[in-house]
Protein backbone atom coordinates (compact mmCIF):
# COMPACT_ATOMS: atom_id res chain seq x y z
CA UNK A 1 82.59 20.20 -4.04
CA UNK A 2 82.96 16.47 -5.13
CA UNK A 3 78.62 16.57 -4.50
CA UNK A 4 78.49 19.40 -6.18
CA UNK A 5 80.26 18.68 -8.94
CA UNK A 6 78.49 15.10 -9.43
CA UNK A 7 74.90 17.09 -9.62
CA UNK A 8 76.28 19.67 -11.95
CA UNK A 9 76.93 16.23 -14.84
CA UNK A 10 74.30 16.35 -17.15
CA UNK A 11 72.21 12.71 -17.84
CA UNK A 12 74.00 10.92 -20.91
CA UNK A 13 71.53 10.73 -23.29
CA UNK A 14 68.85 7.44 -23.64
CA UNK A 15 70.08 5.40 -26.92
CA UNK A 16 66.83 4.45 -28.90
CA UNK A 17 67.58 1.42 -30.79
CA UNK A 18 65.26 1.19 -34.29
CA UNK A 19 63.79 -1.87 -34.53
CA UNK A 20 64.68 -5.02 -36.76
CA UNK A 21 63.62 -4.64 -40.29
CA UNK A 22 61.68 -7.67 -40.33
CA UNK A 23 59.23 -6.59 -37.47
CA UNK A 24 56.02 -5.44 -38.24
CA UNK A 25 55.34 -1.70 -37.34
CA UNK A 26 52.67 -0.73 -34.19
CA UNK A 27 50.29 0.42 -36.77
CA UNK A 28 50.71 -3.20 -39.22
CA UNK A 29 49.99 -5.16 -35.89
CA UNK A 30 47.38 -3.11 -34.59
CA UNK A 31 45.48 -3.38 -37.76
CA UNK A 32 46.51 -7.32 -37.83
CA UNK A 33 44.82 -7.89 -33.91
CA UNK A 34 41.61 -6.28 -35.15
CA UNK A 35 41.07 -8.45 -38.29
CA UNK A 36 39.64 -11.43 -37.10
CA UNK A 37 37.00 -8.85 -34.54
CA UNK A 38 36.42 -7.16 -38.30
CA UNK A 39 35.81 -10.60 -40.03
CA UNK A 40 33.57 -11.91 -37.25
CA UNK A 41 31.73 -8.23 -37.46
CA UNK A 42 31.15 -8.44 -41.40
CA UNK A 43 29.01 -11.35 -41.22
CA UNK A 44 25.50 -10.66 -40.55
CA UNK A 45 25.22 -14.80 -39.27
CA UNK A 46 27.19 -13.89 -36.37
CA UNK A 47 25.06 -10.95 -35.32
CA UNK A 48 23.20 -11.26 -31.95
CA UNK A 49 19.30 -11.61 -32.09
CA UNK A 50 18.71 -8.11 -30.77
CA UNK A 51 21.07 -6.72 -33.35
CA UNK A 52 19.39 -8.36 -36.21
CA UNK A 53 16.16 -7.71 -34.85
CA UNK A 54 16.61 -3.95 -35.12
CA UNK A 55 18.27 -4.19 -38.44
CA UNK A 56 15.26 -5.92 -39.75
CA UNK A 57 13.02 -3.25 -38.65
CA UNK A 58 15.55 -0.37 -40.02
CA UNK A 59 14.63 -2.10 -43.72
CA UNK A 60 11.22 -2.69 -43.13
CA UNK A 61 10.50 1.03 -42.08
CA UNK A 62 12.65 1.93 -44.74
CA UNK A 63 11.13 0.67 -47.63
CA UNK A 64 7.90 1.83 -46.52
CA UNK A 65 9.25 5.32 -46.64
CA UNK A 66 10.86 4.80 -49.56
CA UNK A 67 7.74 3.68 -51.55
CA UNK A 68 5.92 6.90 -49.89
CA UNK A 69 8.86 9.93 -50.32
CA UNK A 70 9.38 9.42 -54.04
CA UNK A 71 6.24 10.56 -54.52
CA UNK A 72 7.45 14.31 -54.13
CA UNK A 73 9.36 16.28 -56.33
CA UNK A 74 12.74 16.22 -54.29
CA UNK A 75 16.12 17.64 -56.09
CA UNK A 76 19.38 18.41 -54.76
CA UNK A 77 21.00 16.70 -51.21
CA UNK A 78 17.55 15.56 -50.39
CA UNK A 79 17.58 13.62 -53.65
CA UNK A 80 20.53 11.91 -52.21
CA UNK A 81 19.20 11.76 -48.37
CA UNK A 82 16.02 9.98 -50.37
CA UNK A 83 18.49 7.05 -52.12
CA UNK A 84 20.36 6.21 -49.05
CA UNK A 85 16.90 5.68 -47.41
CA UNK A 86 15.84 3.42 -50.44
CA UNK A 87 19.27 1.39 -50.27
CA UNK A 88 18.51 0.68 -46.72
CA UNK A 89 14.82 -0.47 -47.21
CA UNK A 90 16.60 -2.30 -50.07
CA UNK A 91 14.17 -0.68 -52.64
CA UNK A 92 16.87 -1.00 -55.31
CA UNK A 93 14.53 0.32 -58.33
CA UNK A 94 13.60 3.36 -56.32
CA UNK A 95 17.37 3.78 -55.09
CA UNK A 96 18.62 3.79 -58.66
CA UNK A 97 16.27 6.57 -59.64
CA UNK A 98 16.90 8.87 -57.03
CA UNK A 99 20.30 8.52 -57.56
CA UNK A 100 20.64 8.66 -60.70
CA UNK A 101 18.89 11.84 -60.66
CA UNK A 102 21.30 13.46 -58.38
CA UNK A 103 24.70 12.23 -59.62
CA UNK A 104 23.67 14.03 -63.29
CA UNK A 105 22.90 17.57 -60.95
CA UNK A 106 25.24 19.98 -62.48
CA UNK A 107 26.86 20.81 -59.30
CA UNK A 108 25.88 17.99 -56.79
CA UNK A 109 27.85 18.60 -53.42
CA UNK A 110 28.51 14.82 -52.76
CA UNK A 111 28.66 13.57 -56.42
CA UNK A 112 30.70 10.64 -56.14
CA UNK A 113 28.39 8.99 -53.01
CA UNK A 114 25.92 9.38 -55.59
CA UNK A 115 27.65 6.92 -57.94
CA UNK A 116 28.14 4.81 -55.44
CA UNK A 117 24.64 4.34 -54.89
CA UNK A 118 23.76 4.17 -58.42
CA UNK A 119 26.39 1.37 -58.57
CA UNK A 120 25.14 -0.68 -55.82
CA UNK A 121 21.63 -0.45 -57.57
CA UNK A 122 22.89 -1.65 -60.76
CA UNK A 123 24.33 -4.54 -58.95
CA UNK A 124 21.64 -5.36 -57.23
CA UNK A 125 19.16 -4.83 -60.04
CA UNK A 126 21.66 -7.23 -62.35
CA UNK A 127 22.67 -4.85 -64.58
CA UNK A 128 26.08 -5.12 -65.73
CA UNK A 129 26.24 -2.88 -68.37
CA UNK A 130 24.99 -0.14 -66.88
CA UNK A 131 27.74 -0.54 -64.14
CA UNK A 132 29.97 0.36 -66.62
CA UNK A 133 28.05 3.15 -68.68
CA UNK A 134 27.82 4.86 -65.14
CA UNK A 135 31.44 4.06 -64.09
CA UNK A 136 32.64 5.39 -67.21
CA UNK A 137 30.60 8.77 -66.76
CA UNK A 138 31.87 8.97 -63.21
CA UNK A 139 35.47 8.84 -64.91
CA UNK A 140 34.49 11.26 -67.27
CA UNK A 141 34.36 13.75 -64.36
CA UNK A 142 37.84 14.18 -63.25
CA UNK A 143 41.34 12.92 -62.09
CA UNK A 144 40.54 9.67 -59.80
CA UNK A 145 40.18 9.80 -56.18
CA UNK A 146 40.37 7.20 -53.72
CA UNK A 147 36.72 7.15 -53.16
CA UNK A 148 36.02 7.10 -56.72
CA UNK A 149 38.74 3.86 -57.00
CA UNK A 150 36.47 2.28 -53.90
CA UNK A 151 33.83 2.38 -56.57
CA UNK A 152 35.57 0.59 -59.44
CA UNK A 153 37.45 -1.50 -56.67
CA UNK A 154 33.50 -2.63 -55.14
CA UNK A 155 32.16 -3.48 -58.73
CA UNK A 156 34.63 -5.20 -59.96
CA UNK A 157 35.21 -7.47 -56.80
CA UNK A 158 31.20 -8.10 -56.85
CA UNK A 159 31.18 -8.70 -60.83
CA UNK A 160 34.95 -10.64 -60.98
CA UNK A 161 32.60 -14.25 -60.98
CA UNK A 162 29.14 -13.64 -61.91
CA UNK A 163 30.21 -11.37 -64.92
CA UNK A 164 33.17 -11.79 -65.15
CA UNK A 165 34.07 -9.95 -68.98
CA UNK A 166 32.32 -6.77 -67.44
CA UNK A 167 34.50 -7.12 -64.11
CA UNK A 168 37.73 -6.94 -66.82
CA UNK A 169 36.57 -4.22 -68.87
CA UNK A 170 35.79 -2.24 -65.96
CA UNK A 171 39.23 -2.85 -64.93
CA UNK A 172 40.88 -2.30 -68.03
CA UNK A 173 38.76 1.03 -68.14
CA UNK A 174 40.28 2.07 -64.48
CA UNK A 175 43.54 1.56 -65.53
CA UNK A 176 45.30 4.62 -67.35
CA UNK A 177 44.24 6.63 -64.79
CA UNK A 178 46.00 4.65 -62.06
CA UNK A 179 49.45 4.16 -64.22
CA UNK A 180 48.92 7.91 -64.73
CA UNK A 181 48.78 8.02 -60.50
CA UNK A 182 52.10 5.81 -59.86
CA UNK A 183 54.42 9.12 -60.63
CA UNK A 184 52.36 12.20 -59.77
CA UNK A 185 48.81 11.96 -58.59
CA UNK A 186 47.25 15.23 -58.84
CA UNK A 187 44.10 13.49 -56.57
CA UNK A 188 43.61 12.48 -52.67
CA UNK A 189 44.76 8.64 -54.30
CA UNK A 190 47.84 6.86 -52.49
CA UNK A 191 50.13 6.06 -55.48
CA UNK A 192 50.79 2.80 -52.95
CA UNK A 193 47.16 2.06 -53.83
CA UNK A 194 47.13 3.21 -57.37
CA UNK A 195 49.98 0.49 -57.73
CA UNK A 196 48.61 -1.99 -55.88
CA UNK A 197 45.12 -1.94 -57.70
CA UNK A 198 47.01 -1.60 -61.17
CA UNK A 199 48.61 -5.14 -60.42
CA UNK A 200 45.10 -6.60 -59.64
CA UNK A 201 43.70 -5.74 -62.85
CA UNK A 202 46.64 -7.34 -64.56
CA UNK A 203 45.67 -10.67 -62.35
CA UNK A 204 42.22 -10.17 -62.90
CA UNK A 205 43.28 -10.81 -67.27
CA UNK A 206 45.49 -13.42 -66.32
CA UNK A 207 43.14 -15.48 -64.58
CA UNK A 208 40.05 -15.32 -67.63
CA UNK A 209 42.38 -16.32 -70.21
CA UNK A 210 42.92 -20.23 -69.03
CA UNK A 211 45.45 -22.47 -69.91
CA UNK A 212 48.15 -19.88 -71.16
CA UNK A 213 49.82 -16.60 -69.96
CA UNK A 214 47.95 -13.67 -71.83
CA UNK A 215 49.70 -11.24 -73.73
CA UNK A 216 47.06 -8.71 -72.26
CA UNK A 217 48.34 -9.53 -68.71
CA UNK A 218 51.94 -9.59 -70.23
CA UNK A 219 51.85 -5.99 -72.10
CA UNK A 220 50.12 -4.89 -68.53
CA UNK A 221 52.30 -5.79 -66.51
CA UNK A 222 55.02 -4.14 -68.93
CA UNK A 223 53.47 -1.04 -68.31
CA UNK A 224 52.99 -1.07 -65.02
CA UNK A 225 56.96 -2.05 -64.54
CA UNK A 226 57.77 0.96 -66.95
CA UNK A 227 55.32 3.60 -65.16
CA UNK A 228 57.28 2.52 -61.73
CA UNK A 229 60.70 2.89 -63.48
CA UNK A 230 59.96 6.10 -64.32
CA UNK A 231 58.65 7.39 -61.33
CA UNK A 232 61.05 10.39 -60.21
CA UNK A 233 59.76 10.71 -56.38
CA UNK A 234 59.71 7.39 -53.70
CA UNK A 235 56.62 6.56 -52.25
CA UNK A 236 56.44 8.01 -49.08
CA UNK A 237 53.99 4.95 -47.32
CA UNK A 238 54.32 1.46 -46.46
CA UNK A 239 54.53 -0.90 -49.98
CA UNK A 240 52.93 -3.67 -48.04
CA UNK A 241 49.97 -3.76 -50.27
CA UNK A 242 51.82 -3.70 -53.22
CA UNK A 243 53.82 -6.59 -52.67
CA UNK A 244 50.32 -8.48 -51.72
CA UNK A 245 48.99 -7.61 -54.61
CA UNK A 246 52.04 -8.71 -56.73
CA UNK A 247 52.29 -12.22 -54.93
CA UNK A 248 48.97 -12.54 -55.74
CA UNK A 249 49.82 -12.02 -59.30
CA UNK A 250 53.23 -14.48 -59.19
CA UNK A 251 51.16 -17.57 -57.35
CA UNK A 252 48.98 -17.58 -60.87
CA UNK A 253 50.10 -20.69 -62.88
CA UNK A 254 52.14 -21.61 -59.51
CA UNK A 255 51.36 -24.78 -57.62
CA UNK A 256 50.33 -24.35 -54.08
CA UNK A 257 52.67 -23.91 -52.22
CA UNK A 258 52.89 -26.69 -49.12
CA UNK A 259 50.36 -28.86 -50.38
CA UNK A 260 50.27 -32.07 -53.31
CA UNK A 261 50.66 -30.27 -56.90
CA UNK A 262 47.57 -32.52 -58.27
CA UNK A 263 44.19 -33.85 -56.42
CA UNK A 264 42.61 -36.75 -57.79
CA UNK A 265 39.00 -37.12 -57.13
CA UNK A 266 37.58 -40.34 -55.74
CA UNK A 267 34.07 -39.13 -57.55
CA UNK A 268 35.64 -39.09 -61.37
CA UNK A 269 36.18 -41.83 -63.67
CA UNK A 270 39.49 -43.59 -62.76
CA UNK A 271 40.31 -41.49 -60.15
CA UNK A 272 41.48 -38.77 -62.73
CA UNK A 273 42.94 -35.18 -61.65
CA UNK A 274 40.40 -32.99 -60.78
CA UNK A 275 39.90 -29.25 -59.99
CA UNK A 276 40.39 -28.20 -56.18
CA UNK A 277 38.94 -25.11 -54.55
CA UNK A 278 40.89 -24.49 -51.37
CA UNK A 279 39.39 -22.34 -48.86
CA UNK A 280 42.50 -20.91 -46.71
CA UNK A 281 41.79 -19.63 -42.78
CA UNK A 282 43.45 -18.85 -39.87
CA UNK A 283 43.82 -22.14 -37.51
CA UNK A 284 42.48 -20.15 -34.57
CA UNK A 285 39.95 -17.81 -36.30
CA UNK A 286 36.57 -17.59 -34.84
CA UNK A 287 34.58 -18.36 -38.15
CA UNK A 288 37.40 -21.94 -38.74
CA UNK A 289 34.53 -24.49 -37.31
CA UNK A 290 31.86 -23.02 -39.60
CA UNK A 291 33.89 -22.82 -42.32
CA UNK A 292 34.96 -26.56 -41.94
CA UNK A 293 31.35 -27.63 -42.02
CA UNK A 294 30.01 -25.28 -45.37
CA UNK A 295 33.14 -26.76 -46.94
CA UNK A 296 32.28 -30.22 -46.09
CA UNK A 297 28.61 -29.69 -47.24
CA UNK A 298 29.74 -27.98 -50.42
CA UNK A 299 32.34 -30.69 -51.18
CA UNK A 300 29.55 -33.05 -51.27
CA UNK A 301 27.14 -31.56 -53.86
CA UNK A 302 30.12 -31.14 -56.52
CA UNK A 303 29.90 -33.09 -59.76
CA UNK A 304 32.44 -35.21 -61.00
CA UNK A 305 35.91 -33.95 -60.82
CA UNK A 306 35.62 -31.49 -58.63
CA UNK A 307 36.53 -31.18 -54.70
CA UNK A 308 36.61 -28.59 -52.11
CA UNK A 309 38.92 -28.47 -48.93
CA UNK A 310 39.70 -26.38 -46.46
CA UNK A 311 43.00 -25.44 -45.35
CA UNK A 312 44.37 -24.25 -42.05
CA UNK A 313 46.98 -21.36 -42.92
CA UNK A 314 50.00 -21.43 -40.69
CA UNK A 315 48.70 -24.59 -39.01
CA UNK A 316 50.17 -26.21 -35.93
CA UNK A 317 47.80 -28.47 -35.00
CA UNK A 318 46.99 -27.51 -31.51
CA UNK A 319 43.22 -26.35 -32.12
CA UNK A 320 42.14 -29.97 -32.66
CA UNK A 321 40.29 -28.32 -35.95
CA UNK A 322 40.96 -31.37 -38.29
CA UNK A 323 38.43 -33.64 -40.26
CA UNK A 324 37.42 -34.91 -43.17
CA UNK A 325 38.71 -32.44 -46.21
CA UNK A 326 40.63 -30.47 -44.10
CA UNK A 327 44.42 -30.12 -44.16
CA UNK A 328 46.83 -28.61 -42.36
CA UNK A 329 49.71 -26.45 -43.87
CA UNK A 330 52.13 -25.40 -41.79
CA UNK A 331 53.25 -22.58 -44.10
CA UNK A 332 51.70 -18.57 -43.64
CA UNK A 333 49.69 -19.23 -46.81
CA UNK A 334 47.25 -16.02 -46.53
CA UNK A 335 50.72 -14.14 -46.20
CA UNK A 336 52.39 -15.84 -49.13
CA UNK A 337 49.55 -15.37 -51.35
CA UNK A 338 49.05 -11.75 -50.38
CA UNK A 339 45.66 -11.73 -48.95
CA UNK A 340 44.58 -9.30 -46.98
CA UNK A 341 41.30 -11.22 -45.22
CA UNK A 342 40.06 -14.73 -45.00
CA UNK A 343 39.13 -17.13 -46.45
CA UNK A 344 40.89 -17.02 -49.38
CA UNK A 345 39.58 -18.67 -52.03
CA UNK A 346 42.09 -20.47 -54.40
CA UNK A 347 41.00 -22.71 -57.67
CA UNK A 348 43.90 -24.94 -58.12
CA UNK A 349 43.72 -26.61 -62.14
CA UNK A 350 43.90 -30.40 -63.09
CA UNK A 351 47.84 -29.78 -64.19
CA UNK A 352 48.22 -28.34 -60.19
CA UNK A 353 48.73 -24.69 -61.00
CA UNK A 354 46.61 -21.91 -59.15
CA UNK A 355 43.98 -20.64 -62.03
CA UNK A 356 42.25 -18.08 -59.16
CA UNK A 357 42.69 -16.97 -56.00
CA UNK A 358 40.48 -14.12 -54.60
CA UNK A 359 39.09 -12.99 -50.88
CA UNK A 360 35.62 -14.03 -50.11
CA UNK A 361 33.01 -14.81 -48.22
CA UNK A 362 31.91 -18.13 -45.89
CA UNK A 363 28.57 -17.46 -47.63
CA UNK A 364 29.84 -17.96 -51.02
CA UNK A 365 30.58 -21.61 -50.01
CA UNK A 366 26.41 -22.18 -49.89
CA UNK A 367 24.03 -24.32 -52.30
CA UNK A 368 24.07 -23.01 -55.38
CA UNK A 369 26.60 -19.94 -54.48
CA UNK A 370 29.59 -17.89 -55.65
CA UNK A 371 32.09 -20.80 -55.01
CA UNK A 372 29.94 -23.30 -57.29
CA UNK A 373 29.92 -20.56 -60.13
CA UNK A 374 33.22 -20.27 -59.90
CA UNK A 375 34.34 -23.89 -60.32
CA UNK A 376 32.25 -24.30 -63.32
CA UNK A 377 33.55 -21.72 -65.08
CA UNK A 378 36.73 -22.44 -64.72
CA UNK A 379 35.83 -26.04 -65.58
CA UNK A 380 34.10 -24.88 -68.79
CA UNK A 381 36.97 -22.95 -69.67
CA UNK A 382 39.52 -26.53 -69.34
């Protein structure tokens, strides 16, 4: 009976304990293990021969098409199929054409891939204004989606330095409709990212208007405070992005955190303050020794009071990746300036203060390149 009695007693129930607040969630560290594979990926120099090999002929047969097919009469998805071939063979002329004709169809089935496409033309053809001319008749077409805010969110980060008042009006164009999104979205748009990209436009004023806090920045920000205080339902999804974006909008005027508030350059007269460009990476990321050599090599051909280092983010010194303009920080830096890839690129003023801090690319540290642009405008600007 005893026996009987003990296989008759049900199993007590398994206690699931939730997990401390401050650990990151399976999906957050998933995402977090692939970013450096992603990184590596991105950049076309760290391609395998065979892989750029077949690339190269992709383009080349391409373009050849390209220059051969527009000379039909094509309309409709075909039009489309026709400017995705030209973007490949890089045929930027002929890829703005055929797009152009099919994003002003009446009733194109894939309308806003054709803006996209008529976008990355404009970029590549250097045409700023009509960036925004056809980002403000994509607008015109309805609430914003979140592929729509990819487009606006791609110009603007490929404009932000090399034209940099059409990167802000673009922004400043985008964003009613996002405040509009923080409450009640009637569109596929995360009101997480709605928020998020809200607060980058308001860093995006704050960092063209040197030397003072803008009252631009300072009535956006107002609004985007009051459009979140009168939001009636909580967000349902992670607000990790948000707060990126927001300590990415706190760090401006900030000194850098874990490093000297001034440089002074050996190369200016007296050894006078100078303006730094910091290039932040992971310690133990892939791309680190290539980065420390194109910062090296672009530290050298800067003028007069101006110097580049890199900086090893959460450093501990067990990589053996140190050298000349190279420091190691021991603080999270990517994390506590809300970046969401590396290397970060952060222009720190002659008073010490951040003046810019955006993602970017190794490439941009080359002759002549994105970096170099950027330093002398904000130099310029001083």
């Amino acid at each position: 009976m005893a026996a009987a009695a003990t296989g008759q007693q049900q199993a007590a129930p398994v206690q699931t304990q939730a997990p401390p607040i401050d650990v990151p969630s399976p999906t957050a560290l998933y995402l977090d293990l692939l970013r450096p594979v992603d990184d590596v990926r991105s950049d076309m120099a760290n391609w395998s021969s065979i892989e750029l090999a077949a690339f190269t002929n992709a383009v080349r047969d391409a373009a050849a098409q390209c220059t051969q097919l527009q000379k039909n009469p094509y309309d409709g998805e075909e039009l489309l199929a026709l400017a995705r071939i030209c973007a490949l063979g890089q045929n930027w002329p002929g890829t703005y054409s055929a797009a152009r004709r099919y994003s002003r169809d009446p009733t194109p089935a894939h309308r806003t891939e054709g803006f996209a496409l008529l976008v990355q033309a404009d970029l590549h053809l250097d045409s700023p204004t009509n960036v925004f001319d056809d980002l403000t008749e994509l607008r015109g077409k309805g609430p914003i989606t979140a592929a729509q805010e990819a487009i606006f969110e791609f110009a603007i980060q490929s404009m932000q330095i090399s034209h940099t008042a059409h990167a802000v009006s673009i922004a400043l164009l985008r964003q009613p409709d996002l405040l509009a999104c923080l409450n009640t979205c009637t569109s596929d748009l995360p009101r997480d990212q709605a928020e998020a990209a809200a607060w980058r436009t308001v860093t995006l004023v704050h960092e063209n208007s040197p030397n003072r806090v803008p009252n631009g920045a300072t009535s956006a920000a107002d609004e985007i405070r009051s459009a979140v205080a009168a939001r009636t339902t909580p967000l349902t999804t992670a607000e990790g992005q948000i707060a990126d974006a927001r300590r990415q909008y706190d760090s401006l005027g900030q000194p850098l955190p874990g490093l000297p508030t001034k440089r002074h350059c050996a190369n200016s007269r007296m050894n006078a303050p100078c303006i730094a460009l910091y290039v932040i990476v992971p310690e133990d990321a892939p791309t680190t020794p290539a980065a420390m050599k194109s910062v090296e090599e672009l530290d050298a051909r800067l003028p007069a009071g101006q110097v580049a280092e890199l900086v090893l983010s959460a450093c501990t010194g067990t990589f053996g990746l140190h050298a000349a303009h190279t420091l190691c920080s021991k603080k999270p830096l990517l994390r506590a300036l809300g970046a969401s890839g590396a290397p970060l690129l952060v222009v720190v003023n002659k008073a010490g203060n951040i003046r810019w801090t955006t993602v970017g690319l190794l490439t941009w540290l080359g002759p002549s390149g994105t970096a170099e642009v950027l330093l002398q405008n904000i130099a310029a600007a001083q």
